[in-house]
Protein backbone atom coordinates (compact mmCIF):
# COMPACT_ATOMS: atom_id res chain seq x y z
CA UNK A 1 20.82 23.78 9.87
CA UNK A 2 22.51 22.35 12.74
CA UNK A 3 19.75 20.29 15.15
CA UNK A 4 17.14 20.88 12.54
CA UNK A 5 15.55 17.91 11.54
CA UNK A 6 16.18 16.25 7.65
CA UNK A 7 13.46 14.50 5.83
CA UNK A 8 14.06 12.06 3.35
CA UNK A 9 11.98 9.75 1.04
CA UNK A 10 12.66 6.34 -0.75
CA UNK A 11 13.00 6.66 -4.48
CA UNK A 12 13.16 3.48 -6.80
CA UNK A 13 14.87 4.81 -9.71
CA UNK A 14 15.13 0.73 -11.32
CA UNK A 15 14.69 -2.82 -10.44
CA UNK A 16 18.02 -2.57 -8.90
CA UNK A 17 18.24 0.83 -7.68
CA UNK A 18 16.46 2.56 -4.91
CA UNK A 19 17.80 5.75 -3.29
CA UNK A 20 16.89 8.03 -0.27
CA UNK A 21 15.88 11.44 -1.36
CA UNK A 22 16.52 14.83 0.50
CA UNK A 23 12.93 16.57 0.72
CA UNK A 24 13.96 20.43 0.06
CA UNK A 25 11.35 22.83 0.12
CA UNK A 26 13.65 25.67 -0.15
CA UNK A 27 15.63 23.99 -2.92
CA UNK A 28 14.69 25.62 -6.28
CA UNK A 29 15.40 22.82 -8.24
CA UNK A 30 15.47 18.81 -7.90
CA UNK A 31 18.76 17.75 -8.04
CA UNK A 32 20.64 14.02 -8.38
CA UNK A 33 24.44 13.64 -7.34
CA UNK A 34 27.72 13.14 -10.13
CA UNK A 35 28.00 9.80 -8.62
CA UNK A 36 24.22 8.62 -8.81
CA UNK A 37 24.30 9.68 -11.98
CA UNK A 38 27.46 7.83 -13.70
CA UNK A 39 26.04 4.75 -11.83
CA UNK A 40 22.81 5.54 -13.96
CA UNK A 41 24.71 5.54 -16.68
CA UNK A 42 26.34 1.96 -16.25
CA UNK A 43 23.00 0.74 -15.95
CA UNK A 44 21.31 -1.75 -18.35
CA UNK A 45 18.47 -1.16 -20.17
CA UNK A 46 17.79 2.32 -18.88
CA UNK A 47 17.32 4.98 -21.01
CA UNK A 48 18.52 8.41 -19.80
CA UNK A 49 16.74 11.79 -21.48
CA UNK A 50 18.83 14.79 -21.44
CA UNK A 51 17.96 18.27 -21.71
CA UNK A 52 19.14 21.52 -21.76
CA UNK A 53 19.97 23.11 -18.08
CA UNK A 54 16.77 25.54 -17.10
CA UNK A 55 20.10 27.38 -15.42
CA UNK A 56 23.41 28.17 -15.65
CA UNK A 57 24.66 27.79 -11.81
CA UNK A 58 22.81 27.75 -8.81
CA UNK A 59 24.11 28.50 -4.91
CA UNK A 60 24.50 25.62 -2.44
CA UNK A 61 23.63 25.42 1.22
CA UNK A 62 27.16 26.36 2.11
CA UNK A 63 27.55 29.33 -0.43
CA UNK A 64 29.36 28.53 -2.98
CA UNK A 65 28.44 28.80 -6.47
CA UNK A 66 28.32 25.46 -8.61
CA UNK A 67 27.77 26.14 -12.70
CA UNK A 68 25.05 23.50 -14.01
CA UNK A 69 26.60 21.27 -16.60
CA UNK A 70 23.85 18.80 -17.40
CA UNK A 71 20.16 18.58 -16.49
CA UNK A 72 18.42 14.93 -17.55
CA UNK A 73 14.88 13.91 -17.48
CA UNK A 74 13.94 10.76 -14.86
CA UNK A 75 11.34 8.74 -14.14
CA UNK A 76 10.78 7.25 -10.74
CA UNK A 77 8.54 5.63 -8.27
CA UNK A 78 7.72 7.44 -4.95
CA UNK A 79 5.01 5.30 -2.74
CA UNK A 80 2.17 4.42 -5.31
CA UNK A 81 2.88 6.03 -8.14
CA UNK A 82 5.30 7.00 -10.98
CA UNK A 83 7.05 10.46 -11.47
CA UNK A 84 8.93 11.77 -14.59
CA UNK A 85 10.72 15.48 -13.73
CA UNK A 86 14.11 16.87 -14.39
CA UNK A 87 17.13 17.00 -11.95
CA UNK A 88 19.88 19.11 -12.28
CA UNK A 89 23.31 17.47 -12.26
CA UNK A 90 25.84 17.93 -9.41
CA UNK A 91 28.38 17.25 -7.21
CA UNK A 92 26.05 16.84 -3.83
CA UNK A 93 26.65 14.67 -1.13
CA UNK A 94 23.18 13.38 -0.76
CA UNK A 95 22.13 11.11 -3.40
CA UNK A 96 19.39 12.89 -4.59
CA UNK A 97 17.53 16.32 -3.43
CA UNK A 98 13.89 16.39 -3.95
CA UNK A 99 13.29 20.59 -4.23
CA UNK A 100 9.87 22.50 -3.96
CA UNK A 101 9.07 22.56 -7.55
CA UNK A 102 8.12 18.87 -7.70
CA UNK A 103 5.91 19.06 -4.48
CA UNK A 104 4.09 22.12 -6.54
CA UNK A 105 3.57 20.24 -9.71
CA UNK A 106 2.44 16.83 -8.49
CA UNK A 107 0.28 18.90 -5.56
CA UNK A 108 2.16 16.93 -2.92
CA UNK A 109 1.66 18.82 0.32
CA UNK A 110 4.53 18.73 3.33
CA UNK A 111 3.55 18.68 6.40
CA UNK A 112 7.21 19.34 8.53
CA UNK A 113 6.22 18.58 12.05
CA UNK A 114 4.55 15.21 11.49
CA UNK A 115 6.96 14.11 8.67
CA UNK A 116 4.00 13.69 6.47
CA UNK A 117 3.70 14.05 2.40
CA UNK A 118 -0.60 14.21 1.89
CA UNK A 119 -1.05 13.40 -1.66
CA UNK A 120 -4.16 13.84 -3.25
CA UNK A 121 -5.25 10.21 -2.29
CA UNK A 122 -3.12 9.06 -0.14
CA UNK A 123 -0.75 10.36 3.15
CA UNK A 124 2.83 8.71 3.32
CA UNK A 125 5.31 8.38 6.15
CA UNK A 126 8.86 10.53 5.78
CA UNK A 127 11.71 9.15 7.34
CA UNK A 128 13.47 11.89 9.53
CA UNK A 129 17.06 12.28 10.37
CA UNK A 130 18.22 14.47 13.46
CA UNK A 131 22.02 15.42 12.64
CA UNK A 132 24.68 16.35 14.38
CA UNK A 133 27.93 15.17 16.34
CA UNK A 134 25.98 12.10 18.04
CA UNK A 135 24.66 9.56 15.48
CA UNK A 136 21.76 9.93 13.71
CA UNK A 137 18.64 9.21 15.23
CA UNK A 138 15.69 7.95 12.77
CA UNK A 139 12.48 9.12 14.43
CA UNK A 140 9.69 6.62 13.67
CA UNK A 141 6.44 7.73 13.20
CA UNK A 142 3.83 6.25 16.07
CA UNK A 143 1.15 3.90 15.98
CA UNK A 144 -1.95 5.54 17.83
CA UNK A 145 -4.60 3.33 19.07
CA UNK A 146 -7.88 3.02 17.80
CA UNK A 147 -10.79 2.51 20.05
CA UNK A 148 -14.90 1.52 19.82
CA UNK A 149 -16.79 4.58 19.90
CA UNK A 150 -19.75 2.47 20.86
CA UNK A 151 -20.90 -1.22 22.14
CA UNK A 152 -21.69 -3.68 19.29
CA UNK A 153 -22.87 -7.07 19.50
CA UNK A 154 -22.03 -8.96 16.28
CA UNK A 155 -24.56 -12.21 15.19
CA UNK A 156 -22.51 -15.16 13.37
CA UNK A 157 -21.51 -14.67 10.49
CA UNK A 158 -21.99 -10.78 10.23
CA UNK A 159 -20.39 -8.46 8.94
CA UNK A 160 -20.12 -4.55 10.64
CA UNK A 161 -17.87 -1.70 10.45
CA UNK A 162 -16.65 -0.51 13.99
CA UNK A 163 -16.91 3.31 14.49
CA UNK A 164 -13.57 3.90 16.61
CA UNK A 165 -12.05 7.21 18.00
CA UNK A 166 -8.63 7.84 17.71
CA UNK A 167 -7.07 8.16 21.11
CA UNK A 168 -5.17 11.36 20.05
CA UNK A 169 -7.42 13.76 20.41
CA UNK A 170 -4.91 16.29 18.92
CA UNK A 171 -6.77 16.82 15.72
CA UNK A 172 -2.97 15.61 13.85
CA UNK A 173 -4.27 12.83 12.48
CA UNK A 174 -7.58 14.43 10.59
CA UNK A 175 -7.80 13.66 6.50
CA UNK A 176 -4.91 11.44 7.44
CA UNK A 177 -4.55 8.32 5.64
CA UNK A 178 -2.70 5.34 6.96
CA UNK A 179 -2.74 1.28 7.47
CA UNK A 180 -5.39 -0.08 10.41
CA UNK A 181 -3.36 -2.73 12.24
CA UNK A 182 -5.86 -5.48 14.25
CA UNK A 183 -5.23 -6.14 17.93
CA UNK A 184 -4.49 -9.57 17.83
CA UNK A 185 -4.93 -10.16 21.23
CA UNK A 186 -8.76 -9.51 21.18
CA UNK A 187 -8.88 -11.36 17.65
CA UNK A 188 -7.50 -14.56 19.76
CA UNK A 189 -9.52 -13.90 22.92
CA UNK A 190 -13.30 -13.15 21.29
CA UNK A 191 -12.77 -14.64 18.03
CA UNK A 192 -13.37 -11.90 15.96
CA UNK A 193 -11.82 -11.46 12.64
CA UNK A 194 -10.76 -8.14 12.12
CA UNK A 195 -9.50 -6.78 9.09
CA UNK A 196 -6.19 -4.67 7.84
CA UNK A 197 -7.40 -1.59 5.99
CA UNK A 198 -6.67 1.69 4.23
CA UNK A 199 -8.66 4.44 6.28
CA UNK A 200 -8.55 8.11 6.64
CA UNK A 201 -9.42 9.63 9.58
CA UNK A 202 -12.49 11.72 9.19
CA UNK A 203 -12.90 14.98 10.36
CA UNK A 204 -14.10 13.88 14.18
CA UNK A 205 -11.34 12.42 14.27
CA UNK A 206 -12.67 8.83 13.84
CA UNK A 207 -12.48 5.99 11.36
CA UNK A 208 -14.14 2.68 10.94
CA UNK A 209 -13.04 -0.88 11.32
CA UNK A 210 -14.55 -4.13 9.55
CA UNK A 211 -15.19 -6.86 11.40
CA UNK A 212 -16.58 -10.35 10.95
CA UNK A 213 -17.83 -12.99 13.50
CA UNK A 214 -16.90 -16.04 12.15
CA UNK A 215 -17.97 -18.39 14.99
CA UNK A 216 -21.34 -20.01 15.79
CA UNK A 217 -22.04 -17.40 18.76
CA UNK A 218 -22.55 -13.98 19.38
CA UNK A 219 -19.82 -11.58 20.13
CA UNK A 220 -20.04 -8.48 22.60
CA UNK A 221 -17.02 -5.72 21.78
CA UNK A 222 -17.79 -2.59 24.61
CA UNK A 223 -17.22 0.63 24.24
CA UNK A 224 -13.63 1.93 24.23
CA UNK A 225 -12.28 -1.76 23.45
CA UNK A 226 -8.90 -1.09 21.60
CA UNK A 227 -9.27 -2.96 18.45
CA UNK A 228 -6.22 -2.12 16.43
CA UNK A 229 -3.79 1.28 15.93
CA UNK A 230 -3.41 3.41 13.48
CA UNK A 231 -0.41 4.37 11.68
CA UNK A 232 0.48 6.45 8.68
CA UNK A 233 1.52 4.72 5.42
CA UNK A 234 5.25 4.21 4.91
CA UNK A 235 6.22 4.45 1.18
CA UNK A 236 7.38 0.87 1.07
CA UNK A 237 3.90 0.31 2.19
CA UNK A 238 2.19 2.42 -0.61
CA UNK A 239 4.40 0.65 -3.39
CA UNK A 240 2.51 -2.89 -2.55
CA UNK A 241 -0.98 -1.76 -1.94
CA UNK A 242 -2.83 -4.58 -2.91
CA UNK A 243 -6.94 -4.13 -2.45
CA UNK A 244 -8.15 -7.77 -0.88
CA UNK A 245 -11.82 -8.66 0.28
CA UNK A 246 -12.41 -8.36 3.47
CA UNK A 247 -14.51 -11.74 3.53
CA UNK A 248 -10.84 -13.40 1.77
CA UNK A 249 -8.88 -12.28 5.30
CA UNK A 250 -11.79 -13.84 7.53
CA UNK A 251 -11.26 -16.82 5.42
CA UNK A 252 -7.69 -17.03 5.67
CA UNK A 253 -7.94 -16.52 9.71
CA UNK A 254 -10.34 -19.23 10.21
CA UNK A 255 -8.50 -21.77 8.26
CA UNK A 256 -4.87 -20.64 9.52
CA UNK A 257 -5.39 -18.31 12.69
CA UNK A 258 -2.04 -19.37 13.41
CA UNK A 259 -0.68 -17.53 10.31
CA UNK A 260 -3.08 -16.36 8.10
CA UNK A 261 -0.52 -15.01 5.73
CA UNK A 262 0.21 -18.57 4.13
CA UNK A 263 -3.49 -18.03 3.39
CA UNK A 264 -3.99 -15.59 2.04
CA UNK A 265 -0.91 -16.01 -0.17
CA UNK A 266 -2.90 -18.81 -1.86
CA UNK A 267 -6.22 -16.74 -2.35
CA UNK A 268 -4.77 -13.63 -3.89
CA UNK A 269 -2.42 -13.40 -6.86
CA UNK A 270 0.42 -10.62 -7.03
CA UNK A 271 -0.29 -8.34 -9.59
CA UNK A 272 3.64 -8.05 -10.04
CA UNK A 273 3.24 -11.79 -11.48
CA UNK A 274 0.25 -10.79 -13.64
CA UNK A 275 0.40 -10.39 -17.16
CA UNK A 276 3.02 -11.72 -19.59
CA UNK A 277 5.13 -13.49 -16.45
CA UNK A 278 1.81 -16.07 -16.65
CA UNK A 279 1.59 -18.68 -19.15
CA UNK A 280 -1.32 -18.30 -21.43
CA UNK A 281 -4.70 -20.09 -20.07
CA UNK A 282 -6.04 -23.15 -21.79
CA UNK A 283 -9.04 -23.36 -23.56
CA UNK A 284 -11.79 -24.82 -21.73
CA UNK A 285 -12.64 -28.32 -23.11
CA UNK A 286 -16.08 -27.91 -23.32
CA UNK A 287 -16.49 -31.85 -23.77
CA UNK A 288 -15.90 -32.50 -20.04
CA UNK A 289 -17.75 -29.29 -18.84
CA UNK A 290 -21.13 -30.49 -20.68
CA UNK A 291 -23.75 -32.44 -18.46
CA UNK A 292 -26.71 -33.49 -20.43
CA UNK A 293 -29.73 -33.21 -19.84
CA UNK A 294 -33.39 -34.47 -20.86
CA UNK A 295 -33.88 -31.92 -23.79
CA UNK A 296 -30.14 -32.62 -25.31
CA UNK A 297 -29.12 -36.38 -24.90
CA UNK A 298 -30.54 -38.57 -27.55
CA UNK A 299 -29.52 -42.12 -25.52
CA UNK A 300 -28.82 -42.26 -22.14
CA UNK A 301 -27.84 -45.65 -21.91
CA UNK A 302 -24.39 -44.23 -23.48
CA UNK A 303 -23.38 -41.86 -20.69
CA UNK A 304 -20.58 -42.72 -18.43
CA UNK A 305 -21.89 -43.18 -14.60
CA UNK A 306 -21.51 -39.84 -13.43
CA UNK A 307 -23.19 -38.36 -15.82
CA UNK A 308 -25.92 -40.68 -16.25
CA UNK A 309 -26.67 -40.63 -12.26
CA UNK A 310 -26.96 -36.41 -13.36
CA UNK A 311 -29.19 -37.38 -15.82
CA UNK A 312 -31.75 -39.71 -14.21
CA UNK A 313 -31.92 -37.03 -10.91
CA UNK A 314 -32.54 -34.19 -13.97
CA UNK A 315 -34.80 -36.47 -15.34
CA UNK A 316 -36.99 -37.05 -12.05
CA UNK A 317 -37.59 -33.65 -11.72
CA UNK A 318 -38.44 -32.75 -14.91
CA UNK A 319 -41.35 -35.44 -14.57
CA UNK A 320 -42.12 -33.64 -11.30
């Protein structure tokens, strides 16, 4: 509909193909383009399922009747997880139409006027499309700051969660889930290590925060101090959600605060290198691991230096 706004979603169909998806609520069917499909076809090691159509012709937006052909069966990856559901063959513009009967049988929720999908554990980010003779304007969703709902006063090395208040006060953002962005700039002036975090807003319309002083002094945050904003997940987001300790990002702050990435990229392992990409661990030699002590080593006179100064301290204060 002309000045209507279109909402689409980022499908990755392979390794080397990701495609934006149409979101359709009044689409009876999920659909994937001719074109898409041949270029499926082409495609190496993919296996397509086919199936028989679940009708014979449908009507498009503009009218016309199209006869179904072909219907196939295709798995995909929307934000965190994994989909398998059938799409009807056809000769569409858009690469691929995502129609109500999907959002039913996953129990995906829309939510139109935010450009939200809420699924059951998680709330993801649609990118919207305004059409018409001007380009096409993206609209971005907005990052809404997040403020103390009280004073705290934080000891060296402690650890507290923050109770902070949305600043929209519009109720939008309740059972909401998105990413908690620090403010830097009060990181840098108090500090403070803050951390990055899934949250969902609770039903007051507040969320929490962890934070850790990792300095020798106290730290004061007052009330209403804006310590990071909130913003909804994008799906490119929810594809790489990788959980991390909160104590590992204070870490990675205090030895880098100047990028605490490079880190952080040393203390946590991708799980997309896990598994069979690793080489297989070595046994342990047990040899070098073993320290002796008073009840196991027959002759200490025998032991290299290290191990013998191990010996004599064990040997003290077992006397002792």
């Amino acid at each position: 509909m002309e000045g209507s706004t279109l909402s689409y979603i980022r499908l990755k169909i392979t390794p080397n193909i990701t495609r934006r998806a149409l979101i359709d609520t009044g689409a009876c069917a999920n659909v994937i383009s001719t074109q898409l499909y041949k270029e499926l076809q082409r495609e190496s090691n993919f296996e397509i399922e086919t199936e028989k159509p679940d009708m014979t012709a449908v009507k498009m937006a503009h009218g016309s009747i199209v006869p179904v052909k072909q219907q196939i069966s295709l798995t995909f990856q929307l934000a965190h997880r994994k989909y398998k559901t059938s799409f009807l063959v056809l000769p569409i513009t858009s690469s691929m139409i995502l129609g109500n009967p999907f959002f039913k049988n996953n129990y995906i929720t829309i939510c139109p006027s935010q450009n939200i999908l809420k699924f059951p554990d998680l709330t993801v980010q649609v990118t919207a499309i305004k059409p018409g003779n001007k380009p096409k304007r993206i609209v971005r969703s907005k990052k809404t700051p997040i403020r103390t709902a009280r004073k705290y006063l934080v000891q060296p090395n402690q650890q507290v969660l923050l109770e902070c208040n949305l600043s929209d006060q519009s109720k939008s953002l309740v059972n909401l889930s998105g990413l908690v962005i620090p403010n830097e700039n009060l990181e840098k002036a108090t500090q403070i290590a803050l951390t990055s975090s899934l949250s969902t807003v609770s039903a007051e319309n507040t969320l929490y925060i962890p934070a850790i002083n990792i300095t020798d002094h106290p730290i004061t945050i007052a009330k209403n101090t804006e310590v990071g904003r909130f913003s909804v997940f994008t799906p490119e987001q929810a594809e790489n959600l990788i959980q991390i300790d909160p104590q590992l990002i204070s870490l990675a702050k205090s030895t880098n605060p100047d990028n605490p990435t490079d880190g952080l990229n040393q203390l946590v392992q991708d799980r997309s290198r896990m598994g069979k990409l690793q080489p297989p661990r070595p046994k342990p030699e047990y040899e070098k691991l073993w320290f002796p002590t008073p009840e196991t080593c027959s002759d200490p006179s025998t032991l290299p230096p290290l191990q013998k100064q191990i010996y004599d301290q064990l040997h003290k204060n077992f006397k002792n």
